[in-house]
C-alpha atoms as a PDB file:
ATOM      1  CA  UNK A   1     -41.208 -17.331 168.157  1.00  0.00           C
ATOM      2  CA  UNK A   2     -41.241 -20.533 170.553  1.00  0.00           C
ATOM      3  CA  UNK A   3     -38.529 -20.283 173.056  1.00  0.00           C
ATOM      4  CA  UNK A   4     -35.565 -22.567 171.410  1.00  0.00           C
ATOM      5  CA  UNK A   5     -36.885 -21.977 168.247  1.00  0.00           C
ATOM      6  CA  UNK A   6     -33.683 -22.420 165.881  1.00  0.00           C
ATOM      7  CA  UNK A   7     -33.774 -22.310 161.800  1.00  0.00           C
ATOM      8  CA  UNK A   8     -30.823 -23.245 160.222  1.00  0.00           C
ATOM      9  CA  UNK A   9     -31.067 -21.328 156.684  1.00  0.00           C
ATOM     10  CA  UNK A  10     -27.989 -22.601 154.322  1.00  0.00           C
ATOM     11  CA  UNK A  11     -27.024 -20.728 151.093  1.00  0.00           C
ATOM     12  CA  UNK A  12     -24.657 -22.488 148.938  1.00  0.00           C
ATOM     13  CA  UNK A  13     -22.409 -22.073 145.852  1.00  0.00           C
ATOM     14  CA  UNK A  14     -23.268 -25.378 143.472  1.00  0.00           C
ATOM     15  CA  UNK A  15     -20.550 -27.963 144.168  1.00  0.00           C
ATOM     16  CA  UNK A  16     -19.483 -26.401 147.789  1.00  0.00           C
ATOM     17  CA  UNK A  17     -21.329 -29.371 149.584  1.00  0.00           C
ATOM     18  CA  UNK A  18     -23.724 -26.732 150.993  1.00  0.00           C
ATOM     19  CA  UNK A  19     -26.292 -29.850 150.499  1.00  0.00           C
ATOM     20  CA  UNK A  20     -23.671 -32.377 152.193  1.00  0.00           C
ATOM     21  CA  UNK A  21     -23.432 -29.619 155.203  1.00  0.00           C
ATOM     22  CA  UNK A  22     -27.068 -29.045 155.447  1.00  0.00           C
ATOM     23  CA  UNK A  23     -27.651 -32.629 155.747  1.00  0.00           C
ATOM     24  CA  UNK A  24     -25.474 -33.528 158.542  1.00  0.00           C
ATOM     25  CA  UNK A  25     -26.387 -30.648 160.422  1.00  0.00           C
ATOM     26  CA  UNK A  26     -30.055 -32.104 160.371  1.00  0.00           C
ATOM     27  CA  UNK A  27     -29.428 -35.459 161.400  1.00  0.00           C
ATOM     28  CA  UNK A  28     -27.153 -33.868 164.284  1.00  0.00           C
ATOM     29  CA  UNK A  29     -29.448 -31.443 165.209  1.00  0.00           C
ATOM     30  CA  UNK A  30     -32.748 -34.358 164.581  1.00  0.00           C
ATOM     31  CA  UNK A  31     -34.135 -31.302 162.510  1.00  0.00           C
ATOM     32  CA  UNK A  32     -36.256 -31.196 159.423  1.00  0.00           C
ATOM     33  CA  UNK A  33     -34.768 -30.506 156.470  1.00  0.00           C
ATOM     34  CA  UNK A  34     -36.574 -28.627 153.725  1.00  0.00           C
ATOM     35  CA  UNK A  35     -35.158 -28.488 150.463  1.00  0.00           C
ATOM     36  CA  UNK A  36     -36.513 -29.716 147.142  1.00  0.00           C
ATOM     37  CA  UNK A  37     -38.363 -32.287 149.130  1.00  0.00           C
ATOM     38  CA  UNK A  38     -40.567 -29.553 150.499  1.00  0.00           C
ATOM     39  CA  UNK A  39     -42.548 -29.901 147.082  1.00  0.00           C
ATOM     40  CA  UNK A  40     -44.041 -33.334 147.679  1.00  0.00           C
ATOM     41  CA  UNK A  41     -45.415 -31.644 150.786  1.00  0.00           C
ATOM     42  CA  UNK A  42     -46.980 -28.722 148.196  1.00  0.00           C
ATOM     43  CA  UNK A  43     -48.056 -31.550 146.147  1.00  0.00           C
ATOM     44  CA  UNK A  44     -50.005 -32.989 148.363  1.00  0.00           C
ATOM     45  CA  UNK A  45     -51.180 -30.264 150.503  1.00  0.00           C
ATOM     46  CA  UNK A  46     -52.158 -28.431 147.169  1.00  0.00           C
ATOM     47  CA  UNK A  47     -53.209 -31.196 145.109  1.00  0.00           C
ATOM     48  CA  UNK A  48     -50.861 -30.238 142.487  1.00  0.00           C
ATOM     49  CA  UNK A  49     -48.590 -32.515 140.023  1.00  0.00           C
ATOM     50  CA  UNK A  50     -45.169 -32.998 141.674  1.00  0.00           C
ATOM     51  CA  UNK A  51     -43.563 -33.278 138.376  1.00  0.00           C
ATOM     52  CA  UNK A  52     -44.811 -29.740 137.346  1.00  0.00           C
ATOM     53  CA  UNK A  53     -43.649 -28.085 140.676  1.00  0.00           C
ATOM     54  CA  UNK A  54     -39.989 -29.913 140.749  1.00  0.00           C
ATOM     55  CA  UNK A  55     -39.765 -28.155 137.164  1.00  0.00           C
ATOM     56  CA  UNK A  56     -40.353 -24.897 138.599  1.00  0.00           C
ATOM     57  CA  UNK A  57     -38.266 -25.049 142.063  1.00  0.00           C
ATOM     58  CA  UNK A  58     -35.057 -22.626 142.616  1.00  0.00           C
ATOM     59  CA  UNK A  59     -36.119 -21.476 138.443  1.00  0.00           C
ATOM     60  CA  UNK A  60     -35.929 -17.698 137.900  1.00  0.00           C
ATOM     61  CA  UNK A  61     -38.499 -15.827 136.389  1.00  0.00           C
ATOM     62  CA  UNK A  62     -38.828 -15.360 132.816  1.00  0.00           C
ATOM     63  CA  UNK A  63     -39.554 -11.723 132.921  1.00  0.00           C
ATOM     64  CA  UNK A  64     -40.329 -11.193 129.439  1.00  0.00           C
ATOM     65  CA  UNK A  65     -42.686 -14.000 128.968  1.00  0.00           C
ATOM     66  CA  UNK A  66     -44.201 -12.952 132.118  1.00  0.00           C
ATOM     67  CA  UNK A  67     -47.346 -10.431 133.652  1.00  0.00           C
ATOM     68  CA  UNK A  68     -48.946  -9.741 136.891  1.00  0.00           C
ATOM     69  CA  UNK A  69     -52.832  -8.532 137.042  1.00  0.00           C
ATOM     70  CA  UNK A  70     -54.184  -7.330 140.103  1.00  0.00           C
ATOM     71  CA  UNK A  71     -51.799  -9.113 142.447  1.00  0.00           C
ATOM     72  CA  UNK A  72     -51.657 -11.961 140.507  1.00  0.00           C
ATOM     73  CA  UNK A  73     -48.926 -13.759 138.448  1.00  0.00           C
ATOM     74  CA  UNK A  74     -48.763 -16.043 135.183  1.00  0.00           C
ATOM     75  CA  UNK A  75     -45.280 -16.506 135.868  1.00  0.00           C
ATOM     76  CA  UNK A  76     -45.399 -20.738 136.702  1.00  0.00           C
ATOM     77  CA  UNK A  77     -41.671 -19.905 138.575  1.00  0.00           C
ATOM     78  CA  UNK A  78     -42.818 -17.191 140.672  1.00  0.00           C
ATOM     79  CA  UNK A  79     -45.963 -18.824 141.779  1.00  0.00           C
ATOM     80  CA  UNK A  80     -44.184 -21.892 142.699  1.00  0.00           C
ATOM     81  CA  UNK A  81     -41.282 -19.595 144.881  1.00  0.00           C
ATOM     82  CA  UNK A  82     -44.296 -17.857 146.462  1.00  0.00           C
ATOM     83  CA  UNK A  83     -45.596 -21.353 147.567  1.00  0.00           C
ATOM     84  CA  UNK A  84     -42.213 -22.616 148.757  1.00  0.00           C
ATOM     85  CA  UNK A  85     -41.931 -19.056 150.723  1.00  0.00           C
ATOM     86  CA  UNK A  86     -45.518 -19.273 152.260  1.00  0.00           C
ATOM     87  CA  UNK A  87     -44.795 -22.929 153.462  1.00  0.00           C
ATOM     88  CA  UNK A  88     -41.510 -21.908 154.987  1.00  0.00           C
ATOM     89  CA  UNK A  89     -42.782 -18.618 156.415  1.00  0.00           C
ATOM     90  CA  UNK A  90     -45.777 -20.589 157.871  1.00  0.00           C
ATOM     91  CA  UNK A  91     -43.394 -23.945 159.646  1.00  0.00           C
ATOM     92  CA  UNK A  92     -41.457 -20.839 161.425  1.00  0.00           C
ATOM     93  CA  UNK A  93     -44.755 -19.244 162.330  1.00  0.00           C
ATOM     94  CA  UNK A  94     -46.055 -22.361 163.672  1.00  0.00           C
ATOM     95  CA  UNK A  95     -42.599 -22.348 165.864  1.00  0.00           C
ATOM     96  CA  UNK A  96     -40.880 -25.270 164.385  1.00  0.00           C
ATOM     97  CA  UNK A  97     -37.166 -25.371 164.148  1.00  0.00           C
ATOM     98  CA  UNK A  98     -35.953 -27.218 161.030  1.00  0.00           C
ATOM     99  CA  UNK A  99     -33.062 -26.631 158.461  1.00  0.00           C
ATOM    100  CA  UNK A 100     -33.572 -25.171 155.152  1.00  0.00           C
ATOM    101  CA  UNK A 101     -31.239 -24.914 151.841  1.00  0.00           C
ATOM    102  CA  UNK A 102     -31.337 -22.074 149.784  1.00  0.00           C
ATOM    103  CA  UNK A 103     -34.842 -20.778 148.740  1.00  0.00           C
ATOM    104  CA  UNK A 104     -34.172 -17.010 149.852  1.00  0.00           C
ATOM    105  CA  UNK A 105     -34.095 -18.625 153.921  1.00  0.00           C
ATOM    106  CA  UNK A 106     -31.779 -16.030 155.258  1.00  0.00           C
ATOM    107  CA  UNK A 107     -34.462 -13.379 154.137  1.00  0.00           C
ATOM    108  CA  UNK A 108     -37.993 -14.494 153.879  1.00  0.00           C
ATOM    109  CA  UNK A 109     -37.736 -15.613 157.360  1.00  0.00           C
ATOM    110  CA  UNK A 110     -35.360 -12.508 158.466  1.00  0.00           C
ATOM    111  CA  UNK A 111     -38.052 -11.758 161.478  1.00  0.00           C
ATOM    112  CA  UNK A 112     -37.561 -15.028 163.752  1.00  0.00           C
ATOM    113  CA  UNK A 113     -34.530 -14.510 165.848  1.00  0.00           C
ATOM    114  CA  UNK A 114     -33.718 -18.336 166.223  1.00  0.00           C
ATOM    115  CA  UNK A 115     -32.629 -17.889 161.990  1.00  0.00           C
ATOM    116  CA  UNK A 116     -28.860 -19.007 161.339  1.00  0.00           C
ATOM    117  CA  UNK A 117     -27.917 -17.840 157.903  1.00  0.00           C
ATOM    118  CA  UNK A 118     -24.908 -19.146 156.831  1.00  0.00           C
ATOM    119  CA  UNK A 119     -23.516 -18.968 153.078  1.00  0.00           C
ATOM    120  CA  UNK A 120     -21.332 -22.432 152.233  1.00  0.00           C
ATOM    121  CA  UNK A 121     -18.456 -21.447 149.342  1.00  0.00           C
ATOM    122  CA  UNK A 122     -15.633 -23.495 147.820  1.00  0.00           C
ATOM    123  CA  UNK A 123     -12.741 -23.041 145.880  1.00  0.00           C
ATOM    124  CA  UNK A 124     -13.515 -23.716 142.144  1.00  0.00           C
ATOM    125  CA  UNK A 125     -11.351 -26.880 141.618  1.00  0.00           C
ATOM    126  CA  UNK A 126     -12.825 -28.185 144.631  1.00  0.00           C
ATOM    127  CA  UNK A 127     -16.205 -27.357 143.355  1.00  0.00           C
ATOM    128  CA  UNK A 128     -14.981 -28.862 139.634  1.00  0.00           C
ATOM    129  CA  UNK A 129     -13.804 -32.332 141.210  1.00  0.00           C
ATOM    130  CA  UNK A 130     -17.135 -33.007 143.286  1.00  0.00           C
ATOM    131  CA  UNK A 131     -19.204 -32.228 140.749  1.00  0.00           C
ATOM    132  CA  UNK A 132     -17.182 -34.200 137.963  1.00  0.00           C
ATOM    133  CA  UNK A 133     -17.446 -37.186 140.495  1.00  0.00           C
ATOM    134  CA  UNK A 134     -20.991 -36.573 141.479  1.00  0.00           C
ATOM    135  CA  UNK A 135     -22.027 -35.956 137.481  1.00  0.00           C
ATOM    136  CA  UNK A 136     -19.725 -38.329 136.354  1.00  0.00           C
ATOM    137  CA  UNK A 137     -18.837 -35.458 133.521  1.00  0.00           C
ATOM    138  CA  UNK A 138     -15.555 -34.186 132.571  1.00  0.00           C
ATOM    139  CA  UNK A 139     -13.484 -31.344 134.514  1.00  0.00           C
ATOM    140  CA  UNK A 140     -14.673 -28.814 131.531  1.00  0.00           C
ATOM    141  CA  UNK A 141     -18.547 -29.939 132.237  1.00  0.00           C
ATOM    142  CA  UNK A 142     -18.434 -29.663 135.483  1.00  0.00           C
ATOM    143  CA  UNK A 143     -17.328 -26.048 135.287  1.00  0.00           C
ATOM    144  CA  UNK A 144     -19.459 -25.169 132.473  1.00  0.00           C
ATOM    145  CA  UNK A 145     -22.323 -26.516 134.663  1.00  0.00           C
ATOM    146  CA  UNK A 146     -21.328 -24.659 137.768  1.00  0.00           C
ATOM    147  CA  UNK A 147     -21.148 -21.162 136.037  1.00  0.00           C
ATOM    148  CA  UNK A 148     -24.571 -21.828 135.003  1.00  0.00           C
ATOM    149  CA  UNK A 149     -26.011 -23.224 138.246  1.00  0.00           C
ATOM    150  CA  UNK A 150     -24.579 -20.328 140.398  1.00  0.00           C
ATOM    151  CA  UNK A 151     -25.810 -17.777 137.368  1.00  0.00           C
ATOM    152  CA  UNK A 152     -29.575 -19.575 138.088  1.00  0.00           C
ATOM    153  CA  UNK A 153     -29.077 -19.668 141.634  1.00  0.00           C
ATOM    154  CA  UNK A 154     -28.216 -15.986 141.888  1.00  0.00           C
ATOM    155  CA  UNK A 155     -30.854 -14.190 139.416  1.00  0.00           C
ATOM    156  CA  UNK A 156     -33.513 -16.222 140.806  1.00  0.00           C
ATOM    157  CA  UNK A 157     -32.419 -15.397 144.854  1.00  0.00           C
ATOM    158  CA  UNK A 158     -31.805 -11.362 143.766  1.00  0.00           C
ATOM    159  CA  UNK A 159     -35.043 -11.135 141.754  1.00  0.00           C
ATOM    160  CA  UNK A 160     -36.617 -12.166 145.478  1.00  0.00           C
ATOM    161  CA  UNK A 161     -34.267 -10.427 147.637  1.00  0.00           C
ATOM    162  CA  UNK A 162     -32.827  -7.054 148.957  1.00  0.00           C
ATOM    163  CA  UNK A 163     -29.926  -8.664 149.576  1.00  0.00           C
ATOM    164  CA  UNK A 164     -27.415 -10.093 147.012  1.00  0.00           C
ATOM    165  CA  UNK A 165     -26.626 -13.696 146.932  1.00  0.00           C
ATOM    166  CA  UNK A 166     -23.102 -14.710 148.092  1.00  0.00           C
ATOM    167  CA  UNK A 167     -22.766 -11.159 149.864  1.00  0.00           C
ATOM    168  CA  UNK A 168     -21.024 -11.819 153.388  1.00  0.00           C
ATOM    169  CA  UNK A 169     -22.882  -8.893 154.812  1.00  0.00           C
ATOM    170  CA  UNK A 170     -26.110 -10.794 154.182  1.00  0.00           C
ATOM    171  CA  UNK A 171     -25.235 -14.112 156.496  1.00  0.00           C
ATOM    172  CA  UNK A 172     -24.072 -14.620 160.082  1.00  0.00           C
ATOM    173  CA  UNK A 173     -21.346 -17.009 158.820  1.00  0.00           C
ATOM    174  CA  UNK A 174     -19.485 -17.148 155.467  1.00  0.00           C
ATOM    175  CA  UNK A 175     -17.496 -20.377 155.138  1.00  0.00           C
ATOM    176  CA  UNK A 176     -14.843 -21.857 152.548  1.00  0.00           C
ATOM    177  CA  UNK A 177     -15.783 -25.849 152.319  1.00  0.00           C
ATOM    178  CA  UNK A 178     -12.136 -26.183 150.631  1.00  0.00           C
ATOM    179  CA  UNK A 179     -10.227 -25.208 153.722  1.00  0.00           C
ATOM    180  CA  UNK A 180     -11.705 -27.637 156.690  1.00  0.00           C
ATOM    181  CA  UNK A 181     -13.134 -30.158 153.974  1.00  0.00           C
ATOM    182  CA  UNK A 182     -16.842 -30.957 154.300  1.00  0.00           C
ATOM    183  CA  UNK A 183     -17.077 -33.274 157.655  1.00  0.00           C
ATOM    184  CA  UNK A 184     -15.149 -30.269 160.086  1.00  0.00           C
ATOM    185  CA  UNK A 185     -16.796 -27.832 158.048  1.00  0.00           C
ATOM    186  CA  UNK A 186     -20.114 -29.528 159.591  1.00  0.00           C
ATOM    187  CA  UNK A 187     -18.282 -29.526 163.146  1.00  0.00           C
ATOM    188  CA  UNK A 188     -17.380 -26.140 162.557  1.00  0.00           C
ATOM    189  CA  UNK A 189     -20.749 -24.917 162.239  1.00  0.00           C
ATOM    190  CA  UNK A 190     -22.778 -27.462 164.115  1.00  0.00           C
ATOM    191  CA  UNK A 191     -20.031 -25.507 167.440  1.00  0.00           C
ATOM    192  CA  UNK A 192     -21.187 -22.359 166.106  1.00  0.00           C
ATOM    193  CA  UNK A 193     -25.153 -23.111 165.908  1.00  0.00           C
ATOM    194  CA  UNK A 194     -24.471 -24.550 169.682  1.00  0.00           C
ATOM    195  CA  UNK A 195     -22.929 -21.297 170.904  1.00  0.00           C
ATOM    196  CA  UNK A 196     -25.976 -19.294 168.936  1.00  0.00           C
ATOM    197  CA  UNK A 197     -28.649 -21.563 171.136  1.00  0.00           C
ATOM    198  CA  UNK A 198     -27.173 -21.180 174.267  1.00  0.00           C
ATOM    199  CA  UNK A 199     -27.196 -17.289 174.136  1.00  0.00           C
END
């Protein structure tokens, strides 16, 4: 790890502004961030369709549909996680500091001590009224649509992962959006990530 080395890793309930707070903290910090915009990078660098990988990215496995032969996997979703984890694994290698939403961050790159893994929660109204803004979709939509982003979101990080998605045990910081709204909830972390560098 370069010295100053820091990677912000953000997990995030859908509809928390976890995206929102990752962005700002980017722009504050003048990082990278790497979220599903990291594909046109695996597009290119791979010379692969960008359509075909965007249909793949944060997608669990479809385990009975799927089979691995010496080493290697016909699962489309799993090969495109392993490429998303190999280009993340290799920017932190290379000593690059950047931020990074969701993509099993606070564990894949568990080894470089400049990683800041903080989880991003709301309460569910909260969540229900951006999303029904955001969607333009009613309050019941917006919920149904939450339950089954967070269900995606969390069989496709625990299939990956030793450590279960959402658990505060797994993440230096654990924070409600609901309570400081999204802008101090970017302060408050943006202080914290200060007070992590300067150590």
């Amino acid at each position: 790890m370069e010295k100053g080395q820091v990677i912000i890793s953000i997990g995030r309930e859908y509809g928390s502004g976890g995206h929102y707070i990752a962005t700002k903290l980017a722009e504050k910090f003048s990082l990278p961030l790497y979220d599903s915009n990291l594909m046109s990078d695996l597009a290119s660098e791979k010379n692969l369709y960008l359509h075909k990988l965007k249909k793949y990215d944060e997608v669990p496995k479809k385990r009975l549909f799927s089979r691995t032969v010496n080493g290697y996997s016909n699962s489309p979703e799993e090969n495109v996680a392993n490429l998303q984890f190999d280009y993340l694994r290799t920017k932190a290698a290379e000593g690059n500091s950047f931020v990074v939403v969701g993509r099993c961050s606070e564990e894949i790159l568990a080894e470089y001590d400049g990683l800041i893994k903080i989880f991003i929660l709301a309460d569910m109204q909260h969540k229900i009224d951006l999303v029904k803004n955001i969607e333009r979709i009613s309050a019941k939509s917006a919920e149904n649509l939450i339950h089954q982003m967070d269900k995606k979101r969390k069989t496709y990080h625990n299939y990956y992962c030793k450590g279960k998605w959402g658990d505060s045990r797994n993440y230096d910081l654990c924070l409600n959006s609901t309570t400081l709204g999204l802008d101090d909830s970017v302060e408050f972390i943006a202080d914290y990530v200060r007070r992590r560098m300067n150590k």
